[in-house]
PDB file of N, CA and C in Angstrom:
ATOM      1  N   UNK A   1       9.160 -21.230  -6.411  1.00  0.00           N
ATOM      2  CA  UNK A   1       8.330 -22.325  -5.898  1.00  0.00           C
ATOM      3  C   UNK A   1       9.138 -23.131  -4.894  1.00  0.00           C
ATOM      4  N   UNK A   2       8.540 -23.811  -4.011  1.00  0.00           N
ATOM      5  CA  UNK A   2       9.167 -24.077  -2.935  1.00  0.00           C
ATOM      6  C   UNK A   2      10.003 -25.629  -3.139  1.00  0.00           C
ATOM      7  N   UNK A   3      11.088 -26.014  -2.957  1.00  0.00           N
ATOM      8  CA  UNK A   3      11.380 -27.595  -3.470  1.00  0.00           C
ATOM      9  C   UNK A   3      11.407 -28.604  -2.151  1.00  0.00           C
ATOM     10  N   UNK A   4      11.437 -27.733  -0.926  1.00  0.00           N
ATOM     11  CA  UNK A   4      11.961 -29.025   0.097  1.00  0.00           C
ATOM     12  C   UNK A   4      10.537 -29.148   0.773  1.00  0.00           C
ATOM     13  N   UNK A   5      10.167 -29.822   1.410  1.00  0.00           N
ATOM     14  CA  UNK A   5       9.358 -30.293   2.456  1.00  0.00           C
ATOM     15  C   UNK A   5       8.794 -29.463   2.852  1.00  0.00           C
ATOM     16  N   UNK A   6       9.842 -28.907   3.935  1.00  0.00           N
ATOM     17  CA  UNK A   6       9.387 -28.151   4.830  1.00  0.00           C
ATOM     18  C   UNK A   6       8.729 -26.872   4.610  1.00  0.00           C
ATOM     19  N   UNK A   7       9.636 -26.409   3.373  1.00  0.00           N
ATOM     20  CA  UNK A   7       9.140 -25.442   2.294  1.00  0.00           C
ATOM     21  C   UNK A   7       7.741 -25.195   1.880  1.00  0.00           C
ATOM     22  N   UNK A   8       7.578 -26.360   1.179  1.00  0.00           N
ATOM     23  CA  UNK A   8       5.714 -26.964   0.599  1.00  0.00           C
ATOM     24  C   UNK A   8       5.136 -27.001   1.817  1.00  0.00           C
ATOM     25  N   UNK A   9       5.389 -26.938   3.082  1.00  0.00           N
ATOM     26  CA  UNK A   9       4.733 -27.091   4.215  1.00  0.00           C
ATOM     27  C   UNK A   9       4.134 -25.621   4.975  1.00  0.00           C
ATOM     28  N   UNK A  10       5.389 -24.751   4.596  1.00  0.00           N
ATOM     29  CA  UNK A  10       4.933 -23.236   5.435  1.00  0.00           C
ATOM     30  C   UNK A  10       4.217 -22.161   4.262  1.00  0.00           C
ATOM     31  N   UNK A  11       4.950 -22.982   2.755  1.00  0.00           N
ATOM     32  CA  UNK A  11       3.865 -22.307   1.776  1.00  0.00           C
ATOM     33  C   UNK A  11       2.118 -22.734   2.358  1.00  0.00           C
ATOM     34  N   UNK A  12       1.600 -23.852   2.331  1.00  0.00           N
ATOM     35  CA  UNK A  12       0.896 -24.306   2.484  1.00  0.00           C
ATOM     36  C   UNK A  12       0.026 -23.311   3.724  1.00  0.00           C
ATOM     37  N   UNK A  13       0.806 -23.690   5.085  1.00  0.00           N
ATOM     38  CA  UNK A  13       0.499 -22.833   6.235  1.00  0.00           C
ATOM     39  C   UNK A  13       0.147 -21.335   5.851  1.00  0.00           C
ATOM     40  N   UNK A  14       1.345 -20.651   4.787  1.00  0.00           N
ATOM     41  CA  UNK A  14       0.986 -19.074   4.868  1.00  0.00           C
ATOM     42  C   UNK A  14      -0.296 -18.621   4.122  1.00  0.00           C
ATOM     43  N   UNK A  15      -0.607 -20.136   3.216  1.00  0.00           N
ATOM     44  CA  UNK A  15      -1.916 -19.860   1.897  1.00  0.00           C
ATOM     45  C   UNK A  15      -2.969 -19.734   2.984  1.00  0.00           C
ATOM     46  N   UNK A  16      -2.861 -20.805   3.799  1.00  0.00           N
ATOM     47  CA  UNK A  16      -4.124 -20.950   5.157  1.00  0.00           C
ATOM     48  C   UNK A  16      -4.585 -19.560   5.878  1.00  0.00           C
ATOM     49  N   UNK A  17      -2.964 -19.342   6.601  1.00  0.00           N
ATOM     50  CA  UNK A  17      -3.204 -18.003   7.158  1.00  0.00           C
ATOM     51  C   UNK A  17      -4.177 -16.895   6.382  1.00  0.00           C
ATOM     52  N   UNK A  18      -3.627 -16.636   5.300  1.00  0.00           N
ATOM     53  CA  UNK A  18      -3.868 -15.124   5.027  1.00  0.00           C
ATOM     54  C   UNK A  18      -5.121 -15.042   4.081  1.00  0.00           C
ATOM     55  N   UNK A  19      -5.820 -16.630   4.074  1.00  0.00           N
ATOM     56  CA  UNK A  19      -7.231 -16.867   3.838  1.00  0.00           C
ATOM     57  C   UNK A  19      -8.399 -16.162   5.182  1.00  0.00           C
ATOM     58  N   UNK A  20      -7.473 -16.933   6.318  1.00  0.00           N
ATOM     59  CA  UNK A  20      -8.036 -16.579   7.095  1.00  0.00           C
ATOM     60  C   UNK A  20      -8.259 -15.256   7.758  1.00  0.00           C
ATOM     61  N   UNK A  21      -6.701 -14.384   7.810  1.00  0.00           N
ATOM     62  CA  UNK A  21      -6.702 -13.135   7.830  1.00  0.00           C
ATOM     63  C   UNK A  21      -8.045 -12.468   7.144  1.00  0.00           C
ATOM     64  N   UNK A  22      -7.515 -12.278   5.985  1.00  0.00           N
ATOM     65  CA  UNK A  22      -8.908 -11.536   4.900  1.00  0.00           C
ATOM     66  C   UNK A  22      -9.910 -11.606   5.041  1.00  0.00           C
ATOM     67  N   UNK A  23     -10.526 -12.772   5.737  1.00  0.00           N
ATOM     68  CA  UNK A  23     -12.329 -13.001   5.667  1.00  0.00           C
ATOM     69  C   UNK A  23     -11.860 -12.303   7.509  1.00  0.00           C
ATOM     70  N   UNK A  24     -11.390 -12.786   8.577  1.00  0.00           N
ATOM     71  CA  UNK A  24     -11.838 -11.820   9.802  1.00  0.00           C
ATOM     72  C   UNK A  24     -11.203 -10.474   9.306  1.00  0.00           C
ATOM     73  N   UNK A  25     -10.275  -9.763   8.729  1.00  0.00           N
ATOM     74  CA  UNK A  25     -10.394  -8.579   8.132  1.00  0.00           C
ATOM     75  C   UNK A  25     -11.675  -7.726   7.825  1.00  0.00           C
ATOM     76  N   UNK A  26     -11.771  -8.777   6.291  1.00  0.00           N
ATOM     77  CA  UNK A  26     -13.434  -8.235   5.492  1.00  0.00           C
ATOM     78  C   UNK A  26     -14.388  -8.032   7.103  1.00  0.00           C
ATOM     79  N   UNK A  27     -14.610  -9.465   7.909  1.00  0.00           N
ATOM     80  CA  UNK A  27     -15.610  -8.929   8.685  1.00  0.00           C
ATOM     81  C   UNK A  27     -16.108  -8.135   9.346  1.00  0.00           C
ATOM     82  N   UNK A  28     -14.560  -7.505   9.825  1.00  0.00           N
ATOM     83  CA  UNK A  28     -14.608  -6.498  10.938  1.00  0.00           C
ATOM     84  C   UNK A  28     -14.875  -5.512  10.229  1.00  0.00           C
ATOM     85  N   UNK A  29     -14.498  -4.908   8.949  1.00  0.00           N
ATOM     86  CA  UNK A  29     -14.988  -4.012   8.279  1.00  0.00           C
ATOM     87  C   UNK A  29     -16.408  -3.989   7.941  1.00  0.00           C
ATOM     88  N   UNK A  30     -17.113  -4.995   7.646  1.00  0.00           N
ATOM     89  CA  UNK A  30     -18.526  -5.127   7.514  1.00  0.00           C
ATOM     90  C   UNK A  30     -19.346  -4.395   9.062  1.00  0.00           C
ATOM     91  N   UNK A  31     -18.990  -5.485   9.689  1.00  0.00           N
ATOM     92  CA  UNK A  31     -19.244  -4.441  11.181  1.00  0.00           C
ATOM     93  C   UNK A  31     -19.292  -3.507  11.541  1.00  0.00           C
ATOM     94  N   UNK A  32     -18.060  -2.771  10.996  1.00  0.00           N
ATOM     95  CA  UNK A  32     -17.632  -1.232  11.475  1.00  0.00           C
ATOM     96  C   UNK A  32     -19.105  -0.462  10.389  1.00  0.00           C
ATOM     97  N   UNK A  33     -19.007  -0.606   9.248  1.00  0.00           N
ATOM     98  CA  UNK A  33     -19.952  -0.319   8.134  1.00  0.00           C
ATOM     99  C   UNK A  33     -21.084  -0.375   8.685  1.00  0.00           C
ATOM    100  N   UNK A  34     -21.319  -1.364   9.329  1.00  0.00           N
ATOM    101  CA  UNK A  34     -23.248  -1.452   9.385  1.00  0.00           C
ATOM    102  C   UNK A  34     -23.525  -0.631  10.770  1.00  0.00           C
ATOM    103  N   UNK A  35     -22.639  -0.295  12.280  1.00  0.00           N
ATOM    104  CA  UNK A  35     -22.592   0.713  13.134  1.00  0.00           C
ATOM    105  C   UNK A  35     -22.422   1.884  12.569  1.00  0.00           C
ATOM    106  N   UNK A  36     -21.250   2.212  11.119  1.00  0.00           N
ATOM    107  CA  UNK A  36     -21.836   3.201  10.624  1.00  0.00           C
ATOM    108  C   UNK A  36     -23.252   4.303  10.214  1.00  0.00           C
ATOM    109  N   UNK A  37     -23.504   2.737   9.596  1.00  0.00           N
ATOM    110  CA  UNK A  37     -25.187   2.913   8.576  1.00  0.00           C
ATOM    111  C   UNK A  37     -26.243   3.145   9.598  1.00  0.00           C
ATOM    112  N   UNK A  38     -26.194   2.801  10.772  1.00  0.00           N
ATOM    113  CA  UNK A  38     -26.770   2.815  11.623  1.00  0.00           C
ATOM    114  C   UNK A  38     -26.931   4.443  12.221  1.00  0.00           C
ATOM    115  N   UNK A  39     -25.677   4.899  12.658  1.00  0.00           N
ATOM    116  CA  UNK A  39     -25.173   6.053  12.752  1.00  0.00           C
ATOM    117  C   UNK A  39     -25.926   7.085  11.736  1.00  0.00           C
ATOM    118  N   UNK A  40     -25.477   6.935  10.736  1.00  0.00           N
ATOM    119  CA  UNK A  40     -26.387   7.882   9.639  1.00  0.00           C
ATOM    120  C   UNK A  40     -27.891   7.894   9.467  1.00  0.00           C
ATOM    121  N   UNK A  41     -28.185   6.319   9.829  1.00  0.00           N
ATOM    122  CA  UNK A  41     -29.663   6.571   9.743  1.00  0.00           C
ATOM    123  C   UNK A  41     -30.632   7.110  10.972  1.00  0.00           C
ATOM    124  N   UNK A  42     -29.490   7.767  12.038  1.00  0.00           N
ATOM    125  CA  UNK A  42     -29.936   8.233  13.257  1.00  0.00           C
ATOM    126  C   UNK A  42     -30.957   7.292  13.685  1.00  0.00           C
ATOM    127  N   UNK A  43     -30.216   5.976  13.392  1.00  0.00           N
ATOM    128  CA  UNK A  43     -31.269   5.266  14.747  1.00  0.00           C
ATOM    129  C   UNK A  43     -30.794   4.554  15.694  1.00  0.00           C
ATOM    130  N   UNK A  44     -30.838   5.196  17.193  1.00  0.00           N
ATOM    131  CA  UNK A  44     -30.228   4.790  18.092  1.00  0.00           C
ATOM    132  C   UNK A  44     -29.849   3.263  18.454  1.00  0.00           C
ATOM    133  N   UNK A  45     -30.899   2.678  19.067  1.00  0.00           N
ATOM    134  CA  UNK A  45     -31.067   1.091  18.577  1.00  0.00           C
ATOM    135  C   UNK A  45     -30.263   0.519  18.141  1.00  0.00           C
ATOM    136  N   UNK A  46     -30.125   0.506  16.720  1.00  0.00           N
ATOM    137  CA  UNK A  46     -29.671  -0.304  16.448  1.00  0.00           C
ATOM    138  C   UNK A  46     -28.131   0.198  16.070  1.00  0.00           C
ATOM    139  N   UNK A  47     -27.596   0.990  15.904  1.00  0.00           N
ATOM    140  CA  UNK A  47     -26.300   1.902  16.298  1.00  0.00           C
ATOM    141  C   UNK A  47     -26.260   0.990  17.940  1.00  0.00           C
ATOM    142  N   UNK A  48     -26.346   0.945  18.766  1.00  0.00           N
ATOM    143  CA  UNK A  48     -26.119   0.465  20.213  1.00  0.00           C
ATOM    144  C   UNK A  48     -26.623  -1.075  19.426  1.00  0.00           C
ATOM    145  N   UNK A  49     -27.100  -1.636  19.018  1.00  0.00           N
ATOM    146  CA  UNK A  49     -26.450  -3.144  19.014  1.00  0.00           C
ATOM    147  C   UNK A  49     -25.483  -3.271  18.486  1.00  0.00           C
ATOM    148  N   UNK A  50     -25.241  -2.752  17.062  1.00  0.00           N
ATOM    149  CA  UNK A  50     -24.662  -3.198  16.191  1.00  0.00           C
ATOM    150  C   UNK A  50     -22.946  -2.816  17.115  1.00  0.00           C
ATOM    151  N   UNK A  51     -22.997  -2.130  17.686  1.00  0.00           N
ATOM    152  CA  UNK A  51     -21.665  -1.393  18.359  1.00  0.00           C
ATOM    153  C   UNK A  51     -21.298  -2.274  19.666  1.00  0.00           C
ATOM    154  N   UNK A  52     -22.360  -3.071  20.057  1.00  0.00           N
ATOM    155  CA  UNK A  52     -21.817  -4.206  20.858  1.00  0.00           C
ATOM    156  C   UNK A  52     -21.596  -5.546  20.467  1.00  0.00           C
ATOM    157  N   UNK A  53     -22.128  -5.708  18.817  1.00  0.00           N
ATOM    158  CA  UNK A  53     -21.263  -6.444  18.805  1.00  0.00           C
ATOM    159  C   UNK A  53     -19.898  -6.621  17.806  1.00  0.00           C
ATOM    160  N   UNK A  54     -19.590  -5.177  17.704  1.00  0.00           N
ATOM    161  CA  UNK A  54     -18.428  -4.390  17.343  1.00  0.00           C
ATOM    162  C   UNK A  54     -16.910  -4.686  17.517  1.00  0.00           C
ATOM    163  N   UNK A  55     -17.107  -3.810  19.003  1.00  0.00           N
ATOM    164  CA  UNK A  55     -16.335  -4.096  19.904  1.00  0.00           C
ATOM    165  C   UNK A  55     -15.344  -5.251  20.345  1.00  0.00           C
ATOM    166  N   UNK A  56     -16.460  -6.129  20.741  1.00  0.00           N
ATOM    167  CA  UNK A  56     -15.435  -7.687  20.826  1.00  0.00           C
ATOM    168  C   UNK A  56     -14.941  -8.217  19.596  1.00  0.00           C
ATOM    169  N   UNK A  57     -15.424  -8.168  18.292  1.00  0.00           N
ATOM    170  CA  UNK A  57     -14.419  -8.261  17.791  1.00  0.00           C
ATOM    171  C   UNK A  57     -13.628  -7.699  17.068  1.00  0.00           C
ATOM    172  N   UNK A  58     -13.533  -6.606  17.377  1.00  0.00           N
ATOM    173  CA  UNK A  58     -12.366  -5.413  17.519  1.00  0.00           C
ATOM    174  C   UNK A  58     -11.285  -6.153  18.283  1.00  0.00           C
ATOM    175  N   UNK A  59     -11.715  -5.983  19.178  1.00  0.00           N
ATOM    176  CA  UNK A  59     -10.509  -6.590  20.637  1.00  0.00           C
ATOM    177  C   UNK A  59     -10.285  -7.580  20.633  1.00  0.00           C
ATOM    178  N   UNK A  60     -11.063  -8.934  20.084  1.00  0.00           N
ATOM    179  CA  UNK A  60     -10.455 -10.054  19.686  1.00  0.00           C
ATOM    180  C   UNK A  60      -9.276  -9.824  18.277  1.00  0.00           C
ATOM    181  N   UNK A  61      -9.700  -9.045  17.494  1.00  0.00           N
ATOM    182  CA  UNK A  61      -8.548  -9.453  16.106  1.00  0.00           C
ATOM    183  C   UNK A  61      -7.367  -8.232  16.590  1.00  0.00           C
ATOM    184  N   UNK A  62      -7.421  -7.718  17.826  1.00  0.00           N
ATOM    185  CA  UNK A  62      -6.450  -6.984  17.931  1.00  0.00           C
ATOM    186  C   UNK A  62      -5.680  -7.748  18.679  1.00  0.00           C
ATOM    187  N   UNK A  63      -6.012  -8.773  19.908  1.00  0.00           N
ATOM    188  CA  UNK A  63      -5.208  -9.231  20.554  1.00  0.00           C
ATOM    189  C   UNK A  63      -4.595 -10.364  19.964  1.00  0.00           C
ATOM    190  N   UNK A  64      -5.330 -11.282  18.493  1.00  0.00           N
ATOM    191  CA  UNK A  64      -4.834 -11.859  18.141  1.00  0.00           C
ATOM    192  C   UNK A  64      -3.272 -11.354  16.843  1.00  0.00           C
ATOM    193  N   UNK A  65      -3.686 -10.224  17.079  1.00  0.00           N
ATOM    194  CA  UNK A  65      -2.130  -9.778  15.698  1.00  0.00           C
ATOM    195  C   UNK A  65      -3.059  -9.206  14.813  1.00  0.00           C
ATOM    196  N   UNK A  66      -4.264  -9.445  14.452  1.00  0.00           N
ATOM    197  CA  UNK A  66      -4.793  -9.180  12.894  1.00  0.00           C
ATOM    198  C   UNK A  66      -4.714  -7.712  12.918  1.00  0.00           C
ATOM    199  N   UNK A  67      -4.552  -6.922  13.970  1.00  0.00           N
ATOM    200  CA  UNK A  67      -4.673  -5.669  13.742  1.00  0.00           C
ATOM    201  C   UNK A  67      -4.197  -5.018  14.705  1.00  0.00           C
ATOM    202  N   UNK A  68      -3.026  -4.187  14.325  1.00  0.00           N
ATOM    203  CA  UNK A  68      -2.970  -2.974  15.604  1.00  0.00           C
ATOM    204  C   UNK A  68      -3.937  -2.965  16.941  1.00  0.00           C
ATOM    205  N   UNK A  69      -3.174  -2.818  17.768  1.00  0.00           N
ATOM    206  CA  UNK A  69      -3.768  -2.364  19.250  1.00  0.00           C
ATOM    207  C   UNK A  69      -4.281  -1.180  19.462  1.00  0.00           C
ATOM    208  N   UNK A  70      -3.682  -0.591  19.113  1.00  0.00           N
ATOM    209  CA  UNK A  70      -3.894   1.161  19.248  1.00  0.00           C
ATOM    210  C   UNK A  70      -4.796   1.288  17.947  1.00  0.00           C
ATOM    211  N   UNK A  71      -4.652   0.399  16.948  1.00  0.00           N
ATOM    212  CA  UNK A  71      -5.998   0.795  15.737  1.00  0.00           C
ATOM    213  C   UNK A  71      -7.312   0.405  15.928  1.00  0.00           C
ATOM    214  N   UNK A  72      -7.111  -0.941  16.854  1.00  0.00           N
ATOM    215  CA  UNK A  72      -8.819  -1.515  17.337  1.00  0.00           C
ATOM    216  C   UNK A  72      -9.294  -0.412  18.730  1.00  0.00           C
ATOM    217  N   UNK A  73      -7.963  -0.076  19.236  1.00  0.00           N
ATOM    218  CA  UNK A  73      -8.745   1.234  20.220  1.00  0.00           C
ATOM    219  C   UNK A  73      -8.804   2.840  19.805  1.00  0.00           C
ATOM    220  N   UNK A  74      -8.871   3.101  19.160  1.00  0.00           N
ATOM    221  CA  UNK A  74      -8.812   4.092  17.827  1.00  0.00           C
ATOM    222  C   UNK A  74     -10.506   3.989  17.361  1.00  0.00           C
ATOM    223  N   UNK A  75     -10.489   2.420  16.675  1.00  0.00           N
ATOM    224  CA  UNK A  75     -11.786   2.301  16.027  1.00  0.00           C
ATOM    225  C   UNK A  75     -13.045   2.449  17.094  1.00  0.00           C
ATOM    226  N   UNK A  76     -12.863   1.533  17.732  1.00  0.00           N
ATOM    227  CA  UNK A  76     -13.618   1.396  19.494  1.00  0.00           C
ATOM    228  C   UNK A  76     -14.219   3.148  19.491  1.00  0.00           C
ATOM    229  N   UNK A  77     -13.229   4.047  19.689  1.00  0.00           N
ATOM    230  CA  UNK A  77     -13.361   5.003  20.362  1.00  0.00           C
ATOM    231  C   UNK A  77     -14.463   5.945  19.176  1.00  0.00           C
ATOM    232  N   UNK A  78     -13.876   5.840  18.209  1.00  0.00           N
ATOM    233  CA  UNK A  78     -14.346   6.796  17.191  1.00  0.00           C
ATOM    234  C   UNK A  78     -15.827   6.226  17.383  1.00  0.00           C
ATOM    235  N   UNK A  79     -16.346   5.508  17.071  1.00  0.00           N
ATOM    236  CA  UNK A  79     -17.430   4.434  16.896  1.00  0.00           C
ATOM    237  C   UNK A  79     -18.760   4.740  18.167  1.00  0.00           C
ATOM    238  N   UNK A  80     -17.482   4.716  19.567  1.00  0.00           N
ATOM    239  CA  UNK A  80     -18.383   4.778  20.416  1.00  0.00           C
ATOM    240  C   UNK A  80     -19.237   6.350  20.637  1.00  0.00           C
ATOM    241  N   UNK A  81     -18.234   7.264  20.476  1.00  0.00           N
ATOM    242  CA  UNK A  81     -18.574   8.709  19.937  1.00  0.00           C
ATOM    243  C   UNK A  81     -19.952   8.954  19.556  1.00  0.00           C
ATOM    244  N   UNK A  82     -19.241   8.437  18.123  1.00  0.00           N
ATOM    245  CA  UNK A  82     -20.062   8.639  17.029  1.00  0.00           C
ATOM    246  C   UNK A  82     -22.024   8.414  17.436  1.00  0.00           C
ATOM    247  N   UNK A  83     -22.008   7.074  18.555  1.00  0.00           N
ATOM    248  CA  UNK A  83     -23.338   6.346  18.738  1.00  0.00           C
ATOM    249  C   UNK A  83     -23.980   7.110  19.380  1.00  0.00           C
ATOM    250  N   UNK A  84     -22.525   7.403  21.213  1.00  0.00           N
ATOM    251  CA  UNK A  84     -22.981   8.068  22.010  1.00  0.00           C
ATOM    252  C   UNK A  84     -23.369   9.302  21.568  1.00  0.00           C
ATOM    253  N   UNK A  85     -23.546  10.183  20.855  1.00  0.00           N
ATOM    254  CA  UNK A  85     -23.774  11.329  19.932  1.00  0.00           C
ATOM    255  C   UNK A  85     -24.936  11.481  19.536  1.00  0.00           C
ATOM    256  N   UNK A  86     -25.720  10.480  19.256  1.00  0.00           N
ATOM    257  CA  UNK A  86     -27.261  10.337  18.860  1.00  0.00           C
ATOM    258  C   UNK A  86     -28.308  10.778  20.059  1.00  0.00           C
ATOM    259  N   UNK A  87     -27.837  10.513  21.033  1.00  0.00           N
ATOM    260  CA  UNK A  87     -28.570  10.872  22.208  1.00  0.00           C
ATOM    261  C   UNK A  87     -29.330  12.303  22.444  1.00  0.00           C
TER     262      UNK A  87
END
């Protein structure tokens, strides 16, 4: 447990962080999931919304640290495939 100040201070900060991490984590996974579901239920539509609004925040939690660079363009790619494929 932390005894000095500054200590109780970055505990504090890291509890914040990695609250916050986890829920834009969870989200982006929810996202990826429902462009999935979309995908399977072969319906174009909404596979092409759900995949735009995917994307940005893909590329937002990648540029912020939450996630690999090369893993949000990885996901991007697989994803876009997958939609463009329904056609």
């Amino acid at each position: 447990m932390a005894t000095h100040k500054s200590a109780e201070k970055r505990d504090r900060q890291s509890v914040n962080r990695r609250e916050r991490n986890v829920a834009a984590k969870s989200a982006i996974k929810t996202k990826v999931k429902t462009v999935l579901a979309a995908v399977e239920d072969k319906n174009k539509e909404s596979s092409v919304k759900a995949l735009k609004t995917t994307i940005p925040s893909l590329a937002k939690a990648a540029a912020k640290g939450l996630i690999h660079k090369k893993n949000a363009s990885r996901k991007i790619s697989r994803l876009t495939k997958k939609v463009n494929a329904l056609k």
